[in-house]
N, C-alpha and C. Protein backbone atom coordinates (compact mmCIF):
# COMPACT_ATOMS: atom_id res chain seq x y z
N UNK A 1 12.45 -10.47 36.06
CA UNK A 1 11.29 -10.28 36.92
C UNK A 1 11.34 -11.29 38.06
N UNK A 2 11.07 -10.75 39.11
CA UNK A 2 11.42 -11.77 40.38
C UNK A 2 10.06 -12.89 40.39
N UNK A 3 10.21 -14.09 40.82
CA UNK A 3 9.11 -15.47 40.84
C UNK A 3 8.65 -14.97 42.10
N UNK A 4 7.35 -15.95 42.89
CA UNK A 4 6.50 -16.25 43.66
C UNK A 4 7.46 -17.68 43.93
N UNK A 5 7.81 -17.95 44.58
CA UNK A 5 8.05 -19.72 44.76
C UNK A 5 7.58 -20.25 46.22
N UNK A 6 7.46 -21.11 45.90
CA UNK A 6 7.30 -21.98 47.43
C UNK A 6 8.09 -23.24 47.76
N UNK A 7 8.96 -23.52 48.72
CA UNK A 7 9.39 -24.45 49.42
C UNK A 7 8.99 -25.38 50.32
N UNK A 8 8.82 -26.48 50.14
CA UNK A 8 7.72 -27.35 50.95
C UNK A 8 8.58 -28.71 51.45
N UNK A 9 8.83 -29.41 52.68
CA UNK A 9 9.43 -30.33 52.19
C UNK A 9 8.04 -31.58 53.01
N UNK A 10 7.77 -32.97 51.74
CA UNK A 10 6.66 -33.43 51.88
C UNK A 10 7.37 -34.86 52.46
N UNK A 11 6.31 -35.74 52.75
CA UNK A 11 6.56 -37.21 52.79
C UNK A 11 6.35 -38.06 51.79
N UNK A 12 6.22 -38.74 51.47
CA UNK A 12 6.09 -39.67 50.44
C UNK A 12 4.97 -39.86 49.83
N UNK A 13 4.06 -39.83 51.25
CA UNK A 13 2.35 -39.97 50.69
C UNK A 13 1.50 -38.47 51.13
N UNK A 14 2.52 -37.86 50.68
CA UNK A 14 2.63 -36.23 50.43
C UNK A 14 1.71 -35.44 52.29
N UNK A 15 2.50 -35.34 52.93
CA UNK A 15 2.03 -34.80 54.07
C UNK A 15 3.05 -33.88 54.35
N UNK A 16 2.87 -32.44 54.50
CA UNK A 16 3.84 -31.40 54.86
C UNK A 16 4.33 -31.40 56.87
N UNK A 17 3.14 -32.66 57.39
CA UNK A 17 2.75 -32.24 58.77
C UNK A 17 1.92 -33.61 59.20
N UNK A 18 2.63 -34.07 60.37
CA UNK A 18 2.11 -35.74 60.92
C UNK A 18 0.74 -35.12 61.28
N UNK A 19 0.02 -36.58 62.03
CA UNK A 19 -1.37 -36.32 62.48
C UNK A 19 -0.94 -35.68 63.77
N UNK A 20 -1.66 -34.77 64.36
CA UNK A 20 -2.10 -34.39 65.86
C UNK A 20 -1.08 -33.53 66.25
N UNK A 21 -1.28 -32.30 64.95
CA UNK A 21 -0.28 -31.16 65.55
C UNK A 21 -0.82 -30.29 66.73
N UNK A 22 -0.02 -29.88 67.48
CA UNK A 22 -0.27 -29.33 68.58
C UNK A 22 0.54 -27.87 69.29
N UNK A 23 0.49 -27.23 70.18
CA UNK A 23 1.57 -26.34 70.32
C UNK A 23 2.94 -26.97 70.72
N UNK A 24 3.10 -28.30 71.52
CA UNK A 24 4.30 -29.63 71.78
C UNK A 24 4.69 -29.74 70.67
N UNK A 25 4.04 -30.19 69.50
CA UNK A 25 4.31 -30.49 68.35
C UNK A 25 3.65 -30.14 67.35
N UNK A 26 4.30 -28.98 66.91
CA UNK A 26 3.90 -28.10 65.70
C UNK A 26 3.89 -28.56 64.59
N UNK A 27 4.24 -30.13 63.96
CA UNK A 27 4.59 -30.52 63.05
C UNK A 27 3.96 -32.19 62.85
N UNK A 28 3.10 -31.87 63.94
CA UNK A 28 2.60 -33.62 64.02
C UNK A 28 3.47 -34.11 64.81
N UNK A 29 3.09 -35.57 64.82
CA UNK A 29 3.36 -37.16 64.86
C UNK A 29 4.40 -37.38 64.12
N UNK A 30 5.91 -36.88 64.27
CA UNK A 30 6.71 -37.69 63.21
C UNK A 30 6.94 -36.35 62.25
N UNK A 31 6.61 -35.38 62.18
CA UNK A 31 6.77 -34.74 61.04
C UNK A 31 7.87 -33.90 61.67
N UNK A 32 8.76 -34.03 62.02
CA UNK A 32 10.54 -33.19 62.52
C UNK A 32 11.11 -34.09 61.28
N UNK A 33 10.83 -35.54 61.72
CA UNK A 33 11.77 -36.16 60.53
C UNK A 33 11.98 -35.68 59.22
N UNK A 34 11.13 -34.99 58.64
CA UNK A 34 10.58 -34.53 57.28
C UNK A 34 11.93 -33.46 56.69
N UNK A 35 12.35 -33.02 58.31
CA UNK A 35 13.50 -32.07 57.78
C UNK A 35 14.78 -32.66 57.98
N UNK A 36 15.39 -33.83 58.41
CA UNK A 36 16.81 -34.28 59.03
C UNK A 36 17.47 -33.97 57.65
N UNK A 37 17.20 -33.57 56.20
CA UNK A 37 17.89 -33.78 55.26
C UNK A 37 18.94 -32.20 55.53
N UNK A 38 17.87 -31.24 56.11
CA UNK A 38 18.54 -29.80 56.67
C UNK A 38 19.51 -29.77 57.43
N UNK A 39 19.68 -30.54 58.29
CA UNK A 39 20.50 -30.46 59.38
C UNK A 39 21.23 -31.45 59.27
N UNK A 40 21.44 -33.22 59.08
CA UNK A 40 22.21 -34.19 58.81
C UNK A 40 22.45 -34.26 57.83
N UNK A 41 22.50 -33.27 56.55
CA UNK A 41 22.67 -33.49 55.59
C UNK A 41 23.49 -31.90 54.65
N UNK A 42 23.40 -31.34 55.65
CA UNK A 42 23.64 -29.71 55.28
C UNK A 42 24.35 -29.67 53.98
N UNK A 43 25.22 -29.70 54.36
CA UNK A 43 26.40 -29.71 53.30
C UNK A 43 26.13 -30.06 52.02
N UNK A 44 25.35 -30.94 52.01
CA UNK A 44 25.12 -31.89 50.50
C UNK A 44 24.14 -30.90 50.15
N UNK A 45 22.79 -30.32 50.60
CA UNK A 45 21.88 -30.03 50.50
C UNK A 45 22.34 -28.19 50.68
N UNK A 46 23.18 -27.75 50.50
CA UNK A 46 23.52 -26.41 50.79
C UNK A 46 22.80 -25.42 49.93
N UNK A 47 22.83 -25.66 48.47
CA UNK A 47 22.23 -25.33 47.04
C UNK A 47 20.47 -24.93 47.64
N UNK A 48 19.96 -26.14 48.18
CA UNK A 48 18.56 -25.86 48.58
C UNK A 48 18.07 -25.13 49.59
N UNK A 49 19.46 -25.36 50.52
CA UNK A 49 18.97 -24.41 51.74
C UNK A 49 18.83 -22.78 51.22
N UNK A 50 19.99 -22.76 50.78
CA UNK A 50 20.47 -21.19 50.04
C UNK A 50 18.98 -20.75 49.61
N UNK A 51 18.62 -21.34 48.40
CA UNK A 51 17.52 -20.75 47.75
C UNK A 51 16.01 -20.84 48.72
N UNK A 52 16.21 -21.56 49.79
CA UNK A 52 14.78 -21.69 50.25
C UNK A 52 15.24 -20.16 51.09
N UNK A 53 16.22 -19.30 51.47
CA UNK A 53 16.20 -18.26 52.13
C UNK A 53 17.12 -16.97 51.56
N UNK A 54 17.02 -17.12 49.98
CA UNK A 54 17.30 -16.65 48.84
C UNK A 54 16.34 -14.89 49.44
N UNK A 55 14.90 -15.42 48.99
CA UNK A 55 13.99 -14.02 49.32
C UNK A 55 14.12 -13.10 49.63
N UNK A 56 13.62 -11.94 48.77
CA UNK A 56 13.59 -10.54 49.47
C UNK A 56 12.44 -10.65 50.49
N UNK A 57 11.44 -11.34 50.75
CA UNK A 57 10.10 -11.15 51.17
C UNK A 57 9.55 -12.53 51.45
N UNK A 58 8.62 -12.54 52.28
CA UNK A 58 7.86 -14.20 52.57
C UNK A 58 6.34 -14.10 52.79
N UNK A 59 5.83 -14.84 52.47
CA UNK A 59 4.35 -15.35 53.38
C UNK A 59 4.25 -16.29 54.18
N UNK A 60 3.73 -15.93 54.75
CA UNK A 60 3.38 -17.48 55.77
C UNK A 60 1.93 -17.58 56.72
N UNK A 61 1.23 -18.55 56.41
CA UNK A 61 0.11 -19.11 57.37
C UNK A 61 -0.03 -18.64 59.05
N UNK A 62 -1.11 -18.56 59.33
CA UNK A 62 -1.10 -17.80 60.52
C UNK A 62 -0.83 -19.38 61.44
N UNK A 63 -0.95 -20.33 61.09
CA UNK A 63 -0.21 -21.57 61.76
C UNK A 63 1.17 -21.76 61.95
N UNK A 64 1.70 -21.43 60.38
CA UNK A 64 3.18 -21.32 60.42
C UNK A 64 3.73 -20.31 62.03
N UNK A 65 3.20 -19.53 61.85
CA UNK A 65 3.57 -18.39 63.01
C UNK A 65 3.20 -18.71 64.01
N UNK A 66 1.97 -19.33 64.50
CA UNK A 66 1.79 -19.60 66.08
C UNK A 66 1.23 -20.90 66.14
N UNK A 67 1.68 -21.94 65.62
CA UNK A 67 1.07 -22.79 65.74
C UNK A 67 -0.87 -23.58 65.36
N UNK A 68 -1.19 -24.67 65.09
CA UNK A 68 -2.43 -24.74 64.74
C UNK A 68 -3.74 -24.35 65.66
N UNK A 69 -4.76 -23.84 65.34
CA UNK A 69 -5.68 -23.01 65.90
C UNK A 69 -6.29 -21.96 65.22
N UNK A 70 -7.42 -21.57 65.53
CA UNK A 70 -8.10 -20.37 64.68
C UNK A 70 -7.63 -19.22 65.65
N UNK A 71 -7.78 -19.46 67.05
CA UNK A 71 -7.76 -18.39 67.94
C UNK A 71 -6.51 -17.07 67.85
N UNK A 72 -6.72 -16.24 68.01
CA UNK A 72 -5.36 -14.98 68.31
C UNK A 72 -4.57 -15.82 69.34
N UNK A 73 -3.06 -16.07 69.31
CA UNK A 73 -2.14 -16.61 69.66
C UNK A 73 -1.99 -15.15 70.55
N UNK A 74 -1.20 -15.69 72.00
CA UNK A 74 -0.59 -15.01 73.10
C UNK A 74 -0.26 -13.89 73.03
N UNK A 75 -0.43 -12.77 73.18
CA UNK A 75 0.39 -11.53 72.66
C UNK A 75 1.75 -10.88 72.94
N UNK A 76 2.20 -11.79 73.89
CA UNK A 76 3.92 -12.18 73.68
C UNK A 76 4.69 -13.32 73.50
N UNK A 77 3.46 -13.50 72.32
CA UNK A 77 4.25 -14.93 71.52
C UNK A 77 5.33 -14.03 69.82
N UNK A 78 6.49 -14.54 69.84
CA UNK A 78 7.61 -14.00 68.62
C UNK A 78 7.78 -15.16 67.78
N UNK A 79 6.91 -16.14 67.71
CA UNK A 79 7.18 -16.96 66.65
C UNK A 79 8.27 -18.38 67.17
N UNK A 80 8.59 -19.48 66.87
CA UNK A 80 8.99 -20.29 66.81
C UNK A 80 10.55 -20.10 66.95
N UNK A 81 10.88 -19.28 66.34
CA UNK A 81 12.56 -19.32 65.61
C UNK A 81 13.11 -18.53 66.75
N UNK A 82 12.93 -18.22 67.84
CA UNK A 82 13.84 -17.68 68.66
C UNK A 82 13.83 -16.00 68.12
N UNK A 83 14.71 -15.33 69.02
CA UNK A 83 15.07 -13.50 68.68
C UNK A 83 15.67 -13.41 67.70
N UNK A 84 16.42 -14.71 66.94
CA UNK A 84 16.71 -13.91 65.24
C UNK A 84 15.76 -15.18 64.41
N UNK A 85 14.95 -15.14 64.23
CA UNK A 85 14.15 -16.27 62.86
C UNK A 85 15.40 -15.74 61.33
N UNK A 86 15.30 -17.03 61.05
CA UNK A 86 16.20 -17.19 59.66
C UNK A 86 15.82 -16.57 58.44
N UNK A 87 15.12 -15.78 58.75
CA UNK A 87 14.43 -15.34 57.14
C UNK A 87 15.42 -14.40 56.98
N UNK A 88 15.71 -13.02 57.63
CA UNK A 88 16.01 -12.03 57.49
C UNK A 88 15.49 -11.15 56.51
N UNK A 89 14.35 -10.67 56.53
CA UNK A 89 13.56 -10.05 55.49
C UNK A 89 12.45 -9.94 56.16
N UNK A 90 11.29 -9.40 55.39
CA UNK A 90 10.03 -8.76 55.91
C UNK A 90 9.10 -10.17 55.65
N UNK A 91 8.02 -10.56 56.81
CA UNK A 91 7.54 -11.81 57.07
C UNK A 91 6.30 -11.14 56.79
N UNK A 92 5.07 -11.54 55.72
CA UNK A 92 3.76 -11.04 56.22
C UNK A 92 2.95 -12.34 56.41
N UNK A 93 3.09 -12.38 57.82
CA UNK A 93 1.34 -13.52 58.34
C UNK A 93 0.12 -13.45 57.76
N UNK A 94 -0.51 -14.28 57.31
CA UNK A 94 -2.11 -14.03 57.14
C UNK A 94 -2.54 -14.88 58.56
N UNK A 95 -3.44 -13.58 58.29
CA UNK A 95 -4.16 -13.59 59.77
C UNK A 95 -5.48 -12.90 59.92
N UNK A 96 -6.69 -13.27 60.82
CA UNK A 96 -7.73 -12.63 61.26
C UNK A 96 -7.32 -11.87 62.20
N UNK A 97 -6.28 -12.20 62.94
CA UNK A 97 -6.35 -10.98 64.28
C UNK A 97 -5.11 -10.40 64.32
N UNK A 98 -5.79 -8.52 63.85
CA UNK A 98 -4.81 -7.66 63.70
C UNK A 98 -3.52 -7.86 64.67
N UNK A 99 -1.99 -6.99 64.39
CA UNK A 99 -1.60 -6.98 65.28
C UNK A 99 -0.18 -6.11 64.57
N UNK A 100 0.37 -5.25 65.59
CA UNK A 100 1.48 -4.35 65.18
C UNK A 100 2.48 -5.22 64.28
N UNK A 101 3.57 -4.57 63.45
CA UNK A 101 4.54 -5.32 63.42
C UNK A 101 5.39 -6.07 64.53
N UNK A 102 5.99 -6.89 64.31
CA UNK A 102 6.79 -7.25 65.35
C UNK A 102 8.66 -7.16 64.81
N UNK A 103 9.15 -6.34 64.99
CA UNK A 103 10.93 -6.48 64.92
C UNK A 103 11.75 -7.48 65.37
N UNK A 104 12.25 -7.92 64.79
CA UNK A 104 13.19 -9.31 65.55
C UNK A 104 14.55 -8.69 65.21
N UNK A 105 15.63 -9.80 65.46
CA UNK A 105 16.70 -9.21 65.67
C UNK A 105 16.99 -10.04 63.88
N UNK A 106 18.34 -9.51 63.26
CA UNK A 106 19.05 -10.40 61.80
C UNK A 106 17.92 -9.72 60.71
N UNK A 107 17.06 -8.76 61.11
CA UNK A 107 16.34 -7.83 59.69
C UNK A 107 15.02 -8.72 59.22
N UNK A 108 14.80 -9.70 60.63
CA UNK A 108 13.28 -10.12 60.13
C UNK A 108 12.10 -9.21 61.16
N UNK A 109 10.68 -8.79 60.04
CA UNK A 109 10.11 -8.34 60.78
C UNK A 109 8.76 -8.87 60.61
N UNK A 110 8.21 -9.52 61.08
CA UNK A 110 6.61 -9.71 60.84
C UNK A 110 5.56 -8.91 60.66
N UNK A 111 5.08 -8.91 59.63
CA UNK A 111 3.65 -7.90 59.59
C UNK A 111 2.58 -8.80 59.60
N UNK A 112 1.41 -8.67 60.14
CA UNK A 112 0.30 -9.42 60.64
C UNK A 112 -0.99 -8.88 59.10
N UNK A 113 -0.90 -9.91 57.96
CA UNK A 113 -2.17 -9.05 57.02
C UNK A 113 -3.50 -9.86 57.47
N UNK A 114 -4.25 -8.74 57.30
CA UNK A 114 -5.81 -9.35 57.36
C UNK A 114 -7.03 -9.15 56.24
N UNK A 115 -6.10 -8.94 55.18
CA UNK A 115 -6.89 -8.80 53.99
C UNK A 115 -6.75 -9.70 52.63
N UNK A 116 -5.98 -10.33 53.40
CA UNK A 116 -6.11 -11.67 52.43
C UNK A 116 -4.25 -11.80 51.05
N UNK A 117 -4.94 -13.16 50.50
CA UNK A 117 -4.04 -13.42 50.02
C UNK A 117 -2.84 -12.67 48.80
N UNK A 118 -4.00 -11.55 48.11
CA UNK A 118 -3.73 -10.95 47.64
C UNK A 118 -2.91 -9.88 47.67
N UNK A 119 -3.40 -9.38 48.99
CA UNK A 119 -2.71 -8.18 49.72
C UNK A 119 -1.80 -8.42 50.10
N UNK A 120 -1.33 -9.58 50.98
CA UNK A 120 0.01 -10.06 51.17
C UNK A 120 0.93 -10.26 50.02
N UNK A 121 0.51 -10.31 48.67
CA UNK A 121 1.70 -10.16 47.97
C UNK A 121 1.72 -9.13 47.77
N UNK A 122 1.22 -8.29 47.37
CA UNK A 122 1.33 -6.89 47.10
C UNK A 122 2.00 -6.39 47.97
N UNK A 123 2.45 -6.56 49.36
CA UNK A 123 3.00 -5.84 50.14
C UNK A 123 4.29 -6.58 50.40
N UNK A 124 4.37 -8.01 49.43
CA UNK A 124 5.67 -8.46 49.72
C UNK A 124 6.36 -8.62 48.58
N UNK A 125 5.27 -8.03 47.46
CA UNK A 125 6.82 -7.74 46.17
C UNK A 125 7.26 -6.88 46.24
N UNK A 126 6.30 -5.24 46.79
CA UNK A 126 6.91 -4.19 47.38
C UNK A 126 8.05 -4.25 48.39
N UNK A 127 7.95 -5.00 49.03
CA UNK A 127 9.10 -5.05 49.83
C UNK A 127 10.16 -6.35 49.54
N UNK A 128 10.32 -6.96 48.57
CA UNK A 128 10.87 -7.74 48.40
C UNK A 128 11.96 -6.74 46.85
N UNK A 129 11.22 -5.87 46.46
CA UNK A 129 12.15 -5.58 45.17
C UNK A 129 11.91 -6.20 44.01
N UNK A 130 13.41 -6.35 43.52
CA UNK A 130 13.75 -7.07 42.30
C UNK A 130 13.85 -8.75 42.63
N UNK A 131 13.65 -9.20 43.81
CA UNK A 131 14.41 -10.47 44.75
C UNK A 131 12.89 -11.31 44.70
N UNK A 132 12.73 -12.44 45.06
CA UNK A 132 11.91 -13.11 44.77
C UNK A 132 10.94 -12.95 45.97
N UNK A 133 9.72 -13.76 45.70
CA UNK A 133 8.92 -13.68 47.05
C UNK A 133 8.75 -14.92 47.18
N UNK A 134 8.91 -15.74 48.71
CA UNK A 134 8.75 -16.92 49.08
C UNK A 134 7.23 -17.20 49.93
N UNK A 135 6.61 -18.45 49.41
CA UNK A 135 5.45 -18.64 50.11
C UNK A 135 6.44 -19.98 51.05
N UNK A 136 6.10 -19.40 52.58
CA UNK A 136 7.17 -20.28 53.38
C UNK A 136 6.18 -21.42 53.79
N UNK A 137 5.09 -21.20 53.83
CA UNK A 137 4.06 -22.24 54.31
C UNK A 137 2.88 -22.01 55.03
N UNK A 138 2.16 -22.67 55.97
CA UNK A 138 1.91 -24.38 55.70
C UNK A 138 1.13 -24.52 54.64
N UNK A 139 0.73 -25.83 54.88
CA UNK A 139 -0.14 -26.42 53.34
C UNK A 139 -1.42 -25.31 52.84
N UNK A 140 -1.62 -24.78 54.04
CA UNK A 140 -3.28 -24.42 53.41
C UNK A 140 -2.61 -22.95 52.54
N UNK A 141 -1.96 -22.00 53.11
CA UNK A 141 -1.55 -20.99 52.38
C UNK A 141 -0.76 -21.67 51.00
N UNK A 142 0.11 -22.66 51.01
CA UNK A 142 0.53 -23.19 49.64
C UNK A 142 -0.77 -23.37 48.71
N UNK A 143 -1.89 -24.30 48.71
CA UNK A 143 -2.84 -24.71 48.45
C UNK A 143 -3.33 -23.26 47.93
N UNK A 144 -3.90 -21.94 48.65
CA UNK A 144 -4.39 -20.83 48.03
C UNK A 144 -3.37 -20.21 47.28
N UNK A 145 -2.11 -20.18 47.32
CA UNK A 145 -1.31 -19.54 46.39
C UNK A 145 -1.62 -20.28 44.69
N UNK A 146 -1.22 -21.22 45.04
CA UNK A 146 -1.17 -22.56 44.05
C UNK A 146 -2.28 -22.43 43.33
N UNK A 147 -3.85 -22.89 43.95
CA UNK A 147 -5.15 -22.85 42.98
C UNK A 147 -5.32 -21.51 42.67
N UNK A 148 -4.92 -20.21 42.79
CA UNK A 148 -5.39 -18.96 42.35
C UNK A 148 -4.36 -18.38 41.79
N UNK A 149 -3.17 -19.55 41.20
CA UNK A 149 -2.33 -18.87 40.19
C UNK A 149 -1.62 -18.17 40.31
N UNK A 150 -0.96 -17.58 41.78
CA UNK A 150 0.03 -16.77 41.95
C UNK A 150 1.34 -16.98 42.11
N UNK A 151 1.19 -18.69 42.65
CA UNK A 151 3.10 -19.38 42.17
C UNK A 151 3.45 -19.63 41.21
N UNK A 152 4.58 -19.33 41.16
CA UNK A 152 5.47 -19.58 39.89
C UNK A 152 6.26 -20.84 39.88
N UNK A 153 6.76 -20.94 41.01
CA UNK A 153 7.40 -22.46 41.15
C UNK A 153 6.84 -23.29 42.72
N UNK A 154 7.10 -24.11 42.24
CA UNK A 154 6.80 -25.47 43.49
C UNK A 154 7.92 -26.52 44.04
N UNK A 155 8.61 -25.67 44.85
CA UNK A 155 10.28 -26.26 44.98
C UNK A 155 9.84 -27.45 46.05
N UNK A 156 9.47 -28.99 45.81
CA UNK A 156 9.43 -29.87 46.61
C UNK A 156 10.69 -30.24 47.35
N UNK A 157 10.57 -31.11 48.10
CA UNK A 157 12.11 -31.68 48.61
C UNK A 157 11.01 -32.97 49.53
N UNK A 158 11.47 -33.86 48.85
CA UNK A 158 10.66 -35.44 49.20
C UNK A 158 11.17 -36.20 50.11
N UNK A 159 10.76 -35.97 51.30
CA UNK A 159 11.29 -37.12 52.46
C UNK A 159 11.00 -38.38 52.13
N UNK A 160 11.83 -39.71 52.19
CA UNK A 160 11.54 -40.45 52.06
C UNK A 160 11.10 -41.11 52.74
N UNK A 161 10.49 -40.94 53.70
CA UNK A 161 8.99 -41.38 55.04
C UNK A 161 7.68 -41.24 54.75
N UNK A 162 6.80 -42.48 55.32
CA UNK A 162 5.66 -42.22 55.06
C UNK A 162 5.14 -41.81 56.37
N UNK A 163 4.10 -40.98 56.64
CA UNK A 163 3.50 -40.73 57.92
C UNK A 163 1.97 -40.89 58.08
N UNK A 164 1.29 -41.07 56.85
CA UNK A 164 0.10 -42.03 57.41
C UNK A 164 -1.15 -41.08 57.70
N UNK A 165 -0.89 -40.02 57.91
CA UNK A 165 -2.26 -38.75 58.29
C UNK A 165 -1.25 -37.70 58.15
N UNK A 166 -2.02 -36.56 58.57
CA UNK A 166 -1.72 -35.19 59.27
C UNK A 166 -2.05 -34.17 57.88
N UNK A 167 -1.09 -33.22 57.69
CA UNK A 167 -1.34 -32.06 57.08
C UNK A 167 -1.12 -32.18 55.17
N UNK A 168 -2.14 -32.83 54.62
CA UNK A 168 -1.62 -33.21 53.67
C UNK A 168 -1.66 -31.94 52.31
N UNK A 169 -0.37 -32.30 51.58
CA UNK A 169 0.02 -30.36 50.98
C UNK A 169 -0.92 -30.64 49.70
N UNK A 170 -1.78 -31.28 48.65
CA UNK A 170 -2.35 -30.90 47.42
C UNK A 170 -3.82 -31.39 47.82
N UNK A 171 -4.22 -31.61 48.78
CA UNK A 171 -5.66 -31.73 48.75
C UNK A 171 -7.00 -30.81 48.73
N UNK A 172 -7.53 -30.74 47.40
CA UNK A 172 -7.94 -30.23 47.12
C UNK A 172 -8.04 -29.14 45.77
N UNK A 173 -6.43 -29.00 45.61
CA UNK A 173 -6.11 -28.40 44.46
C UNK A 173 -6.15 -28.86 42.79
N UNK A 174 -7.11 -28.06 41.94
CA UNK A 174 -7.61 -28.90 41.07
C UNK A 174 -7.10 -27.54 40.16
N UNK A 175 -6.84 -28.68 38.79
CA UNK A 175 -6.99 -27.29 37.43
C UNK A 175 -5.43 -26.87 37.19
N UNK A 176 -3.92 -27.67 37.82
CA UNK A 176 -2.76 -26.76 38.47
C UNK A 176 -2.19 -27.90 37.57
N UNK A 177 -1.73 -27.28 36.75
CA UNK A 177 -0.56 -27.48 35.58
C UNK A 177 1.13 -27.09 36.09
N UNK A 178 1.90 -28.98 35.85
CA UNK A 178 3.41 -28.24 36.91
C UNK A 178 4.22 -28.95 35.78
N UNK A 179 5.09 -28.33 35.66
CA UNK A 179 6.41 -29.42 34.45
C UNK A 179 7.57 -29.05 35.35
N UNK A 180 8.24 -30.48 35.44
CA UNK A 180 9.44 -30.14 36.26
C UNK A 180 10.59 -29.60 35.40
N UNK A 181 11.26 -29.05 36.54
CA UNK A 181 12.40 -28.15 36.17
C UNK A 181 13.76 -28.59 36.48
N UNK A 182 13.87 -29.49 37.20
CA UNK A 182 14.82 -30.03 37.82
C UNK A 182 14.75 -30.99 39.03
N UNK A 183 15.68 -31.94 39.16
CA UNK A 183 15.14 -33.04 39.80
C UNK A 183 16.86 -33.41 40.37
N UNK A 184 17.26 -33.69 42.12
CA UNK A 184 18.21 -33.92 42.46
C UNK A 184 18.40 -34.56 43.66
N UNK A 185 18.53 -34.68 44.98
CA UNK A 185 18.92 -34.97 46.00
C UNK A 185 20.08 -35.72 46.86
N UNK A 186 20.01 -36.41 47.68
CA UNK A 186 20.49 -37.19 48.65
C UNK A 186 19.86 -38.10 49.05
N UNK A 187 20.21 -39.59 50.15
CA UNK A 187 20.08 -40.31 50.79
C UNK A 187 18.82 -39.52 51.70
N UNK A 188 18.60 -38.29 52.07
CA UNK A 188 17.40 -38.19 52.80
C UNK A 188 16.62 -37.52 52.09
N UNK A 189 16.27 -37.05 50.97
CA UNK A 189 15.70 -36.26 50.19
C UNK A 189 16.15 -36.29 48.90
N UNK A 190 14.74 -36.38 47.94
CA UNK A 190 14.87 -35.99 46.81
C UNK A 190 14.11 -34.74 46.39
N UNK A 191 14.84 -33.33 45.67
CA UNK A 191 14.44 -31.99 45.46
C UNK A 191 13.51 -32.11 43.76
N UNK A 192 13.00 -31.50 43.82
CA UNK A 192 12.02 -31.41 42.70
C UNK A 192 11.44 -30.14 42.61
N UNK A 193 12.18 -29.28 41.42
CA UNK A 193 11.80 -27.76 41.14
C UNK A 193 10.66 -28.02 40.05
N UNK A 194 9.29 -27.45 40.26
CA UNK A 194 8.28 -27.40 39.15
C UNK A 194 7.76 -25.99 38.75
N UNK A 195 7.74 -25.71 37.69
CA UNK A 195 7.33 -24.41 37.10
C UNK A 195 5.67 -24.83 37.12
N UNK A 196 5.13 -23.65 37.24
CA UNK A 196 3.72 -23.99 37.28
C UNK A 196 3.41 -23.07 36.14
N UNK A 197 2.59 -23.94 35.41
CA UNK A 197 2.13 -23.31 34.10
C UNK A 197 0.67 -22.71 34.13
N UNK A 198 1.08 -21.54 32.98
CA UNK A 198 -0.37 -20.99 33.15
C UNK A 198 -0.76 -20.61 31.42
């Protein structure tokens, strides 16, 4: 049976995202660093990359997709990742403001849901298959997956930086039972797979 998982990579004093994200900086104050283990570290870290884009299917925060804000983002805005985003699979946004699919190029396509958290999986195990479904982010969609019991795993990857404010990933989440599953890294990261118990 395929998992729910989520991939997150945090800081130390657990922030997914520096203070004073913006459309300049989608990630905070400092929060790019959070990933150098991806890119200066590839090779070592190959195992994690793989599985963080393993998925038949994804979710993601209507921040993840256009940056922080409540407002409907530009209507020829395609997301962050350029004409092929790395997913290659079917993307569903949660979102208040409807909006067609969008086609990208490499087999990713965004669907815009506005019915909530629920519905977005339903339409991404359907389209995900037998293959897993990834909650890609940010904190607040982790946070509702997480307290309402629909992840199965909690794939951390621990920057070893502290950043002091910004987007912090468990606040608030109460009642969430995790036993780790595995525990590994590098010089820029340590990975931490947790099964979430129910």
């Amino acid at each position: 049976m395929s998992l729910v998982t989520c991939d997150l990579t945090v800081s130390l004093d657990g922030f997914v995202a520096g203070p004073n994200q913006s459309l300049e900086q989608p990630l905070g104050e400092g929060g790019e660093s959070l990933h150098r283990w991806q890119f200066e570290e590839a090779e070592a870290n190959a195992t994690e990359v793989a599985g963080i884009l393993e998925a038949g299917a994804y979710i993601m925060g209507r921040n993840m997709y256009a940056g922080p804000g409540p407002d409907a983002w530009d209507p020829d805005w395609r997301g962050w990742w350029g004409e092929e985003p790395p997913y290659h699979a079917p993307v569903f946004v949660l979102t208040h403001h409807a909006r067609e699919p969008l086609e990208m190029k490499g087999g990713t396509t965004f669907h815009f849901v506005t019915d909530g958290i629920e519905a977005a999986l339903d339409r991404a195990r359907d389209a995900a298959g037998s293959k897993n479904v990834a909650i890609a982010g940010g904190a607040e969609t982790a946070r509702q997956f997480l307290s309402t019991g629909l992840m199965d795993e909690l794939r951390l990857h621990i920057s070893p930086i502290i950043l002091g404010g910004g987007e912090r990933l468990l606040d608030g989440v109460r009642g969430v039972r995790l036993e780790p599953a595995d525990v590994g890294g590098t010089g820029l990261v340590t990975h931490v797979r947790y099964r979430v118990l129910r």
